[in-house]
Protein backbone atom coordinates (compact mmCIF):
# COMPACT_ATOMS: atom_id res chain seq x y z
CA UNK A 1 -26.09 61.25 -8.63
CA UNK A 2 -23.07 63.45 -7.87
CA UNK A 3 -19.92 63.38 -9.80
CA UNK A 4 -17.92 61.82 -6.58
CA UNK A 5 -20.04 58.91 -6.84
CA UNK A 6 -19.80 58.75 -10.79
CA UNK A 7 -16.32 58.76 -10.36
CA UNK A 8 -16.51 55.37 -7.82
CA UNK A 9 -18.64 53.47 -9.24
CA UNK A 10 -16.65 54.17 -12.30
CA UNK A 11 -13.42 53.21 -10.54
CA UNK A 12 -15.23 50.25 -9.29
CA UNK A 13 -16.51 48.98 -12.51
CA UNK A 14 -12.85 49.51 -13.93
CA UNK A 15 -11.39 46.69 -11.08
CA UNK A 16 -14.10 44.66 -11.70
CA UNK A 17 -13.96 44.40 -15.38
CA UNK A 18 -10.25 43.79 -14.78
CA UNK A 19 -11.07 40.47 -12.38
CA UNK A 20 -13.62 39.34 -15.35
CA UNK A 21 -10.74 39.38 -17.76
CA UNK A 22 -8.49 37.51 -15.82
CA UNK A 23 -11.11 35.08 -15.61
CA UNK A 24 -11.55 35.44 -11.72
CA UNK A 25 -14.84 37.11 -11.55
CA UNK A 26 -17.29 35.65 -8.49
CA UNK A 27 -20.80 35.05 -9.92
CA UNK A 28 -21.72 38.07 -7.12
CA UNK A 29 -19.17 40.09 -9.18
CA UNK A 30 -21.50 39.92 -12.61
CA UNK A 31 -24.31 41.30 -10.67
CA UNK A 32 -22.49 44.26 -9.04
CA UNK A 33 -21.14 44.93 -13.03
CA UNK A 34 -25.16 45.08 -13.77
CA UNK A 35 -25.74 47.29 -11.34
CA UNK A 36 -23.01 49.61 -11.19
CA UNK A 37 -23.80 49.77 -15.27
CA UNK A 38 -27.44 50.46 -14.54
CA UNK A 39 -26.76 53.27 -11.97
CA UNK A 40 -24.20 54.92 -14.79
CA UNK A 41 -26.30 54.45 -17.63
CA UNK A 42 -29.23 57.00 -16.30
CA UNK A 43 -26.22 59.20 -15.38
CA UNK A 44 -23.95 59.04 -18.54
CA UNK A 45 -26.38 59.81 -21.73
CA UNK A 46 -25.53 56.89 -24.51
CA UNK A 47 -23.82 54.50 -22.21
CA UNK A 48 -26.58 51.91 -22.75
CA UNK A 49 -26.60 52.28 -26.70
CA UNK A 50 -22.51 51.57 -26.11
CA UNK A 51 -23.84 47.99 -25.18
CA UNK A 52 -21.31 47.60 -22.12
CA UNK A 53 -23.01 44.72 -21.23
């Protein structure tokens, strides 16, 4: 994975984390968290020990 798609799936996470906290989060919203966290945890080394799930 290239660092321009690190960088949006990273600012993609950041919006959707954002609609979770306001409490607005579509249930198709929690999956594309799991995913996009999935796709940077083989990318960014300890981001699955950071339990950002």
């Amino acid at each position: 994975m290239d660092d321009h798609l690190t960088n949006l799936l990273e600012l993609r996470l950041n919006v959707l984390l954002g609609v979770q906290r306001r409490g607005a989060l579509e249930p198709d919203g929690k999956v594309e968290i799991k995913r996009i966290e999935d796709a940077l945890a083989h990318r960014l080394p300890g981001m699955q020990q950071e339990g950002r799930h």
